[in-house]
N, C-alpha and C. Protein backbone atom coordinates (compact mmCIF):
# COMPACT_ATOMS: atom_id res chain seq x y z
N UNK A 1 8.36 7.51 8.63
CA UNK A 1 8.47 6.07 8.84
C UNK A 1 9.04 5.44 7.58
N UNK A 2 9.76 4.58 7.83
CA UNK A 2 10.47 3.64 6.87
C UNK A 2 9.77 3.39 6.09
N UNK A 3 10.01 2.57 4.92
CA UNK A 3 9.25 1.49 4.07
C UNK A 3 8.89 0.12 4.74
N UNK A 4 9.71 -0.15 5.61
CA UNK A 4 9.54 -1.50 6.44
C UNK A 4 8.67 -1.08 7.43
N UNK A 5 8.61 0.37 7.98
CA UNK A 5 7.71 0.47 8.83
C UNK A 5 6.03 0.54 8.25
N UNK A 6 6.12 0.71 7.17
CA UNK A 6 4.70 0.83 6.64
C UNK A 6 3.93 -0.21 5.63
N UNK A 7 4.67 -1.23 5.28
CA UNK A 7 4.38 -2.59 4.78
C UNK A 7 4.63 -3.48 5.68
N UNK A 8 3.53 -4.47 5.32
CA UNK A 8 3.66 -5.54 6.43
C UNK A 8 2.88 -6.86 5.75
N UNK A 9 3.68 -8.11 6.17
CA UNK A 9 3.25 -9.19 5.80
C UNK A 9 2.55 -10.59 6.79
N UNK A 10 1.45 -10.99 6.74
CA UNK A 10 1.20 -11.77 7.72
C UNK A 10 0.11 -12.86 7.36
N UNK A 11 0.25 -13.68 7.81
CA UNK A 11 -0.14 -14.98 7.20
C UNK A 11 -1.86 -14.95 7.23
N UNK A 12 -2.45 -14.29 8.36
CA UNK A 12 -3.50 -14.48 8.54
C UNK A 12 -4.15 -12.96 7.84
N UNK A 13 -3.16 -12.05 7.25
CA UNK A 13 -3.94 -10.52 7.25
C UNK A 13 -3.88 -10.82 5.39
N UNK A 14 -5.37 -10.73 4.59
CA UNK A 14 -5.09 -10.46 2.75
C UNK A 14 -4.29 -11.66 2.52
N UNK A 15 -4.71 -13.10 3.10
CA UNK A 15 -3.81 -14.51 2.26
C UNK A 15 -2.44 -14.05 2.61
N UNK A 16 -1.56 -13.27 3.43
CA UNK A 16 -0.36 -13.05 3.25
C UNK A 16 0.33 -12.23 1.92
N UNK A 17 -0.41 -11.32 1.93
CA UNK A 17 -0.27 -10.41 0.72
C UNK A 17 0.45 -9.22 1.46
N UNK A 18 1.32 -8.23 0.75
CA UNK A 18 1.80 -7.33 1.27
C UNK A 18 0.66 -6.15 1.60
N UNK A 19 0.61 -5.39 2.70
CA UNK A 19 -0.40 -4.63 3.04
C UNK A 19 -0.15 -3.45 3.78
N UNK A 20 -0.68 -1.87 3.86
CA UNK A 20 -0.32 -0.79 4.83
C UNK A 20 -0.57 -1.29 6.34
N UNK A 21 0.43 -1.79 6.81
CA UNK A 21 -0.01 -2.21 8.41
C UNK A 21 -0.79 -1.47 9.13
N UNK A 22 -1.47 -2.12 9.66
CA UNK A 22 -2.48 -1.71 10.80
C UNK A 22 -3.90 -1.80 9.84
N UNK A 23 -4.11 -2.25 8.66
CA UNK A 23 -5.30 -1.96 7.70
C UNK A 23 -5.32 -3.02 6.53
N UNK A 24 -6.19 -3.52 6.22
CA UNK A 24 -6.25 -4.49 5.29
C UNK A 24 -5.97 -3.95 3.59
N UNK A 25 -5.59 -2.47 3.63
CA UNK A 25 -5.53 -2.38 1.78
C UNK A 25 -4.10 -3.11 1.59
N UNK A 26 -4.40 -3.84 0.41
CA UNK A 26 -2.77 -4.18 -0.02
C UNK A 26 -2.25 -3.15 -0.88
N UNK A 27 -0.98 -3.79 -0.61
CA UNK A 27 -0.14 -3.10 -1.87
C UNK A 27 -0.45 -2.79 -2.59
N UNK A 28 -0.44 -4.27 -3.32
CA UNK A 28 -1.20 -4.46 -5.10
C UNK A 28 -2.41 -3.53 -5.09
N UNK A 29 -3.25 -2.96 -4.23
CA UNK A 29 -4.40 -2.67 -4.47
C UNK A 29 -4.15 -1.39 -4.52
N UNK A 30 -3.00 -0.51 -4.16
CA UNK A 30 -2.64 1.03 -4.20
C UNK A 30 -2.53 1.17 -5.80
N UNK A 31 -1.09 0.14 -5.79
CA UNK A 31 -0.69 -0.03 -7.54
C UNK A 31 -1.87 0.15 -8.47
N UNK A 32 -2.70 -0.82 -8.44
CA UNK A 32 -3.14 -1.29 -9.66
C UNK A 32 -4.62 0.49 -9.61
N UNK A 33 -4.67 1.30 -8.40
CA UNK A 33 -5.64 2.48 -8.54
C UNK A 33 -5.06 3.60 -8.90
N UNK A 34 -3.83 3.34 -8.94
CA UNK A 34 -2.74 4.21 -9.43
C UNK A 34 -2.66 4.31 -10.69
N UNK A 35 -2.62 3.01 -11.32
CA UNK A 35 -2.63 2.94 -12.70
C UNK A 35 -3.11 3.01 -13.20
N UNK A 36 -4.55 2.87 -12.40
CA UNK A 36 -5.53 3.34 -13.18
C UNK A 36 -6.30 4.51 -13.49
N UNK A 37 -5.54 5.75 -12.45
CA UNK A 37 -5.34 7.03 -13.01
C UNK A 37 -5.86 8.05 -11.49
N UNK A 38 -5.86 6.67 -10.45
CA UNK A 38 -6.47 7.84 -9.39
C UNK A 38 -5.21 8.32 -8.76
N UNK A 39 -5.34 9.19 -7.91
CA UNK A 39 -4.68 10.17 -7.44
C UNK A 39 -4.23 10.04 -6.16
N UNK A 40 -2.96 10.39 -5.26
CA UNK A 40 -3.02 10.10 -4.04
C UNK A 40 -3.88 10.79 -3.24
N UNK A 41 -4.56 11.74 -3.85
CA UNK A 41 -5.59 12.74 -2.36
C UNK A 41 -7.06 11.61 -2.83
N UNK A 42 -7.18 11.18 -3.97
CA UNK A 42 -8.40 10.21 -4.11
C UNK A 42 -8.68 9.04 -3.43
N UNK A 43 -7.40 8.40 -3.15
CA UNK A 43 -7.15 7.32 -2.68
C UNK A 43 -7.29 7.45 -1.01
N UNK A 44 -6.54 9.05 -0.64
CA UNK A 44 -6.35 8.84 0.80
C UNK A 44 -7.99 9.52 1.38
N UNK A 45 -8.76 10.28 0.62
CA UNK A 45 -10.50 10.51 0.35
C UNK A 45 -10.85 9.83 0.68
N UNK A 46 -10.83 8.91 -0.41
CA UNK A 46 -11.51 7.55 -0.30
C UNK A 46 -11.35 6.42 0.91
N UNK A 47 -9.74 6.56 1.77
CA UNK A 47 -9.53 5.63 2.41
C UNK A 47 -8.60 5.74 3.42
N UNK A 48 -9.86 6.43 4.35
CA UNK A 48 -8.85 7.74 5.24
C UNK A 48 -8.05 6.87 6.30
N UNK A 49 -8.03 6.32 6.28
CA UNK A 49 -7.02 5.78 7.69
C UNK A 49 -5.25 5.64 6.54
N UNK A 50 -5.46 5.60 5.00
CA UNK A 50 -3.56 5.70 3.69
C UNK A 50 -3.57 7.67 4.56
N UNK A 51 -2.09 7.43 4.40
CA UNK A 51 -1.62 8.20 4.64
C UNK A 51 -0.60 8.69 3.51
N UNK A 52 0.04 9.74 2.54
CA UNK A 52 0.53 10.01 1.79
C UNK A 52 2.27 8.95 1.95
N UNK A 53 2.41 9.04 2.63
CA UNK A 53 3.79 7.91 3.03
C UNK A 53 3.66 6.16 2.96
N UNK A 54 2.08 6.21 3.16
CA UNK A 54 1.95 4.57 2.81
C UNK A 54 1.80 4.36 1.74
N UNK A 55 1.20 5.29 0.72
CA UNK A 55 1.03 5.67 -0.78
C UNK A 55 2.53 5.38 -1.40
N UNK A 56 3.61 6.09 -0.77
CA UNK A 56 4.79 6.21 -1.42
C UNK A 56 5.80 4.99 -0.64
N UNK A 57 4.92 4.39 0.34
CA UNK A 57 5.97 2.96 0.48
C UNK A 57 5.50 1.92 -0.38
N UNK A 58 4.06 2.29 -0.63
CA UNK A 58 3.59 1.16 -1.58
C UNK A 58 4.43 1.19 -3.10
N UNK A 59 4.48 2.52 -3.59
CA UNK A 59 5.26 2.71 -4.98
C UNK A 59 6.87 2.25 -4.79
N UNK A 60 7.41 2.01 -3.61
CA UNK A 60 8.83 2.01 -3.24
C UNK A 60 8.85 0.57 -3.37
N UNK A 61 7.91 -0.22 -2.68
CA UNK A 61 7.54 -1.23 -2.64
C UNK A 61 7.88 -1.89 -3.95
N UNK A 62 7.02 -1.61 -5.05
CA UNK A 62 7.15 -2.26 -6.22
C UNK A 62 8.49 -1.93 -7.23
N UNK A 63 8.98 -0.27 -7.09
CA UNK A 63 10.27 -0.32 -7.78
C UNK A 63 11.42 -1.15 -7.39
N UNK A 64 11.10 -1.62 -6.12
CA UNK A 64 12.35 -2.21 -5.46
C UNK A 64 12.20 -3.39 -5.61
N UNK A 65 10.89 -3.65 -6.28
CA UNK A 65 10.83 -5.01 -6.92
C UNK A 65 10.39 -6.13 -5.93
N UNK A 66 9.99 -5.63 -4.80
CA UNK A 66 9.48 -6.18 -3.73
C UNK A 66 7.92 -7.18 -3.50
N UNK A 67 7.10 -7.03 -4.73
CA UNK A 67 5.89 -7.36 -4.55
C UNK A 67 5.68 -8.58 -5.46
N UNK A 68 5.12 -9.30 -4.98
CA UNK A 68 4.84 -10.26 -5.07
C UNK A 68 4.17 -11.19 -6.43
């Protein structure tokens, strides 16, 4: 699935924050556990419905300068 297929923006879902559709984690919220040193198998452990591709639309997300 695309990057467009796996981010999604909506007024009523996270204040209109960018988010893995179908699920309330945002973006920002992949980023900032990333940076802070966790791992994608920690993250998707921790929060089984991310899938390794929503992980890497979220990172696509921000190089492309997309976030908010």
């Amino acid at each position: 699935m695309a990057l467009k297929g796996r981010i999604e923006i909506k007024p009523g879902v996270m204040g209109g924050k960018p988010v893995i559709r179908g699920t309330r984690i945002p973006v920002e919220f992949i980023l900032r556990k990333l940076a802070e040193g966790a791992t994608e198998a920690e993250l998707i452990d921790a929060y089984p419905t991310l899938r390794k591709g929503d992980i890497e639309a979220a990172m696509a997300w921000q190089t492309n300068g997309l976030t908010r």
